[in-house]
N, C-alpha and C. Protein backbone atom coordinates (compact mmCIF):
# COMPACT_ATOMS: atom_id res chain seq x y z
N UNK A 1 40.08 -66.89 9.71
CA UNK A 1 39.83 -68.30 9.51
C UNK A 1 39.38 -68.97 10.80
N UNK A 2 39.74 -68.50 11.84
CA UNK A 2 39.48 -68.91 13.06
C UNK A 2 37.66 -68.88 13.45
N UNK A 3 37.32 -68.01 12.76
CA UNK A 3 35.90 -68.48 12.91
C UNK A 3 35.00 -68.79 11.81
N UNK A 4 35.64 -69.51 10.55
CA UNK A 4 35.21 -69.77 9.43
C UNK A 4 35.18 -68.93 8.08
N UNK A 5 35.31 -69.17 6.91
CA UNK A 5 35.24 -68.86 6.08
C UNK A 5 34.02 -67.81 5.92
N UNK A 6 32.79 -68.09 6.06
CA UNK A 6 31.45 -67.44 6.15
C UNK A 6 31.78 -65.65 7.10
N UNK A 7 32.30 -65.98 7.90
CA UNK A 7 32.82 -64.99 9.00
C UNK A 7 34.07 -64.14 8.50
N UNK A 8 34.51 -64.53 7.47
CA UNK A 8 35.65 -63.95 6.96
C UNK A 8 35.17 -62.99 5.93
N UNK A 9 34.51 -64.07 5.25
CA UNK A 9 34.14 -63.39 3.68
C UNK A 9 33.29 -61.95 4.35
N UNK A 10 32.29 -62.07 5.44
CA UNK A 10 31.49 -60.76 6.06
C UNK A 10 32.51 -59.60 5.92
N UNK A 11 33.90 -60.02 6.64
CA UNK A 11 34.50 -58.84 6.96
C UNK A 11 35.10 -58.40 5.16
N UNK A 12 35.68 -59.02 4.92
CA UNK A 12 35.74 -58.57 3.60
C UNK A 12 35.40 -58.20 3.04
N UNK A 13 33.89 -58.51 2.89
CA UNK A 13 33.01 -58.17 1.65
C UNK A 13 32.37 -56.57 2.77
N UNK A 14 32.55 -56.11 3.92
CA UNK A 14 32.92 -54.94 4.67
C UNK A 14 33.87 -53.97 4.74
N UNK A 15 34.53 -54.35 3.83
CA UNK A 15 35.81 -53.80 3.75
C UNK A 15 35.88 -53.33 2.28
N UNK A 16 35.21 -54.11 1.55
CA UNK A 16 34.69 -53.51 -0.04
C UNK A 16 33.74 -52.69 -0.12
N UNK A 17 32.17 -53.19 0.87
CA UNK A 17 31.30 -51.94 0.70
C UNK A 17 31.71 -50.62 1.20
N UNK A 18 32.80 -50.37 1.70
CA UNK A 18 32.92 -49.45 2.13
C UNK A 18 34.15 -48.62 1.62
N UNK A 19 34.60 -49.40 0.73
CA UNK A 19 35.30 -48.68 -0.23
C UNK A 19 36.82 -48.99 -0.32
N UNK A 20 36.92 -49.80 0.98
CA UNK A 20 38.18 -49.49 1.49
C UNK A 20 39.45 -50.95 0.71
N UNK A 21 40.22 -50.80 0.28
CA UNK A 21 40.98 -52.17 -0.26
C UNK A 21 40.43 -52.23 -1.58
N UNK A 22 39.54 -51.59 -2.64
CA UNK A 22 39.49 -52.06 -3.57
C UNK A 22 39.79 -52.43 -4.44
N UNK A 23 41.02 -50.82 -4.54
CA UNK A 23 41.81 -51.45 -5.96
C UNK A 23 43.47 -52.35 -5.15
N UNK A 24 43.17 -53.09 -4.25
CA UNK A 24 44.46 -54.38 -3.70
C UNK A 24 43.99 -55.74 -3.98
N UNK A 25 44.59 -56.18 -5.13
CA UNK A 25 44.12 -57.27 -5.57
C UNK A 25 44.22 -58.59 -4.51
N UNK A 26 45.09 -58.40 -3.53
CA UNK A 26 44.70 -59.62 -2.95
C UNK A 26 43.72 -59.51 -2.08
N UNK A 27 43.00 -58.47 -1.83
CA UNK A 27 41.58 -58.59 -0.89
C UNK A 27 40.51 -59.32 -1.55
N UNK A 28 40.92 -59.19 -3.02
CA UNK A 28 39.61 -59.82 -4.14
C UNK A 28 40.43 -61.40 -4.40
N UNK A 29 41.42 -61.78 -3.94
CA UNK A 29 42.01 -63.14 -4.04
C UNK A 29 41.18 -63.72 -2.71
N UNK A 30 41.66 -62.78 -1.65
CA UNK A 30 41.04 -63.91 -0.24
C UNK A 30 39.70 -63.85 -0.46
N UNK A 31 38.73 -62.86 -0.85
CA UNK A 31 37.42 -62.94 -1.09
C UNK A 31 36.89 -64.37 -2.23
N UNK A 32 37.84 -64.62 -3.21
CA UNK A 32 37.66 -65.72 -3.79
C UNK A 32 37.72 -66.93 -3.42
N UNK A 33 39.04 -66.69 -2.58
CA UNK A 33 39.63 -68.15 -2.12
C UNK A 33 37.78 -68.77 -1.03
N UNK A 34 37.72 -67.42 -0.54
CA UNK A 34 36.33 -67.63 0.73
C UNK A 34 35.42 -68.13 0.31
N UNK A 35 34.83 -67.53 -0.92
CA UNK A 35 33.80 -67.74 -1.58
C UNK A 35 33.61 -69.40 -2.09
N UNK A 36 35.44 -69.96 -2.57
CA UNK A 36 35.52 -71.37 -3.41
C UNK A 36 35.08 -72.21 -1.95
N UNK A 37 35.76 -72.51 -0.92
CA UNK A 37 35.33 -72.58 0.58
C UNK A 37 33.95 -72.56 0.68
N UNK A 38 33.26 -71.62 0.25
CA UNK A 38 31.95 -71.58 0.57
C UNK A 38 31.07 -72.19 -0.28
N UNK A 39 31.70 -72.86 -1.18
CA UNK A 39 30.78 -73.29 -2.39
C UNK A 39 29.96 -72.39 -3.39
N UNK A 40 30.53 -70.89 -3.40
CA UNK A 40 29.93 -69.68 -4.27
C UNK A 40 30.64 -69.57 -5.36
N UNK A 41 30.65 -70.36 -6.05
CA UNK A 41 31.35 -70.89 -7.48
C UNK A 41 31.34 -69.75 -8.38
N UNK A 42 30.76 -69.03 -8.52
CA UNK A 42 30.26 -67.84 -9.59
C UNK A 42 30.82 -66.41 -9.07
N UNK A 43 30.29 -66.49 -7.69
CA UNK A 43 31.22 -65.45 -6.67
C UNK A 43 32.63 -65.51 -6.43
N UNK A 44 33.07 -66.61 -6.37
CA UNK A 44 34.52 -67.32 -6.60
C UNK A 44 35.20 -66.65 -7.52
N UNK A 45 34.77 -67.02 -9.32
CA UNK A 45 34.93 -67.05 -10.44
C UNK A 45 35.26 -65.26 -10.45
N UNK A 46 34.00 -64.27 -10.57
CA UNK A 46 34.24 -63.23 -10.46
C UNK A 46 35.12 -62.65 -9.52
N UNK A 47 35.63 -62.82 -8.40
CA UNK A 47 36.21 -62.36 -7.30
C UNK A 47 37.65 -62.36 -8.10
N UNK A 48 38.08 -63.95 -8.66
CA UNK A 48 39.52 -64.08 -9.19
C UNK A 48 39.62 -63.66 -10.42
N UNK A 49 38.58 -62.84 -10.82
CA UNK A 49 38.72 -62.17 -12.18
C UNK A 49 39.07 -60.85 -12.03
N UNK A 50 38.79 -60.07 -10.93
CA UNK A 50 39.15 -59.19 -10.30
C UNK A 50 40.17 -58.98 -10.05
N UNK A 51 40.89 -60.06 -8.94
CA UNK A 51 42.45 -59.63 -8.75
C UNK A 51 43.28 -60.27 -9.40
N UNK A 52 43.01 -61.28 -10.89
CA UNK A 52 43.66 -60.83 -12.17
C UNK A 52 43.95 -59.18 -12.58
N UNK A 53 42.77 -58.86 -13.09
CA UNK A 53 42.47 -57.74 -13.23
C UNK A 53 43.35 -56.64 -12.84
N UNK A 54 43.85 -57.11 -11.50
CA UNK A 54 44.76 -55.90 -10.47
C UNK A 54 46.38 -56.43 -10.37
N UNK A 55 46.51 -57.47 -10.86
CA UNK A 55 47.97 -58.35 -10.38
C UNK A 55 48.72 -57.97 -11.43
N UNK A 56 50.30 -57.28 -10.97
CA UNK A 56 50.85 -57.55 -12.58
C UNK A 56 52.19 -58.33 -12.32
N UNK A 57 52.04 -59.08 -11.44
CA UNK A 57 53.21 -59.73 -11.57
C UNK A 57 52.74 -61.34 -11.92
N UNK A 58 53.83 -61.45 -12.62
CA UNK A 58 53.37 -62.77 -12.91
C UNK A 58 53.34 -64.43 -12.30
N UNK A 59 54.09 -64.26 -10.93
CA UNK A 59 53.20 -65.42 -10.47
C UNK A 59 52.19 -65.28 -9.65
N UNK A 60 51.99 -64.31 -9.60
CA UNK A 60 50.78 -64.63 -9.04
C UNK A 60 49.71 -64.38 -10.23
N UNK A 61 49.98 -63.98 -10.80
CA UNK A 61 48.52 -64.02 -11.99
C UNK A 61 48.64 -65.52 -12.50
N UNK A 62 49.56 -66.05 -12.40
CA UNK A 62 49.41 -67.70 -12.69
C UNK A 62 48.97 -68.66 -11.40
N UNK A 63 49.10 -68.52 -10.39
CA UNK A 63 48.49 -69.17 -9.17
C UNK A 63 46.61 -69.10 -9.68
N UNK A 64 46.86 -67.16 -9.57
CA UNK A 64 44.99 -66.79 -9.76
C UNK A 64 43.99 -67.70 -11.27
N UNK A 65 45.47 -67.81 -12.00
CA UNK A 65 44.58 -68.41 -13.29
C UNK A 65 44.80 -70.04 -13.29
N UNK A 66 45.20 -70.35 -12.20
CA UNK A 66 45.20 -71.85 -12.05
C UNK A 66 44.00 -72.23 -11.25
N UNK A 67 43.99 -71.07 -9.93
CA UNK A 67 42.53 -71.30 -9.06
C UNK A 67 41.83 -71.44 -9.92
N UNK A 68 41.09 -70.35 -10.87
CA UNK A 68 40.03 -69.46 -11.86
C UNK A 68 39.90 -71.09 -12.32
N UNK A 69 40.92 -71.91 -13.12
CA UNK A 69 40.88 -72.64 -14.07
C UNK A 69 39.99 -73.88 -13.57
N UNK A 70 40.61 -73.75 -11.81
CA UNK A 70 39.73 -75.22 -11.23
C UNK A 70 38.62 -74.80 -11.29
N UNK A 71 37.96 -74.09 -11.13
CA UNK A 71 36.27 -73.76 -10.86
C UNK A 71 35.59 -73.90 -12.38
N UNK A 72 36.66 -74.15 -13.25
CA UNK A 72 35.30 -74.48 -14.76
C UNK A 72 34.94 -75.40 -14.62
């Protein structure tokens, strides 16, 4: 965060092409949270559909479907 959102999401979305963190749903939460930050609404949307996708506990799949919910 220290050098912005834009700078974050790089390393992240570096950390996915390469295989690494995929199936840890909160790498696809901070990638969302980055993306809503960044105004990538659609990238956002998919990102927190993802680590739904991976979460099985349930508060946090209710935090993720409260984010998800603001972006309609």
């Amino acid at each position: 965060m220290r050098d912005g959102p834009a700078a974050g999401l790089a390393l992240v979305d570096d950390l996915l092409a390469r295989g690494e963190l995929e199936s840890y749903h909160l790498v696809h939460s901070v990638r969302a949270d980055l993306c809503r930050r960044l105004g990538k609404v659609e990238d956002a949307r998919s990102a927190y559909r993802q680590a739904l996708a991976q979460t099985r506990l349930e508060p946090e799949r209710r935090f993720l479907e409260r984010r998800l919910d603001e972006l309609a």
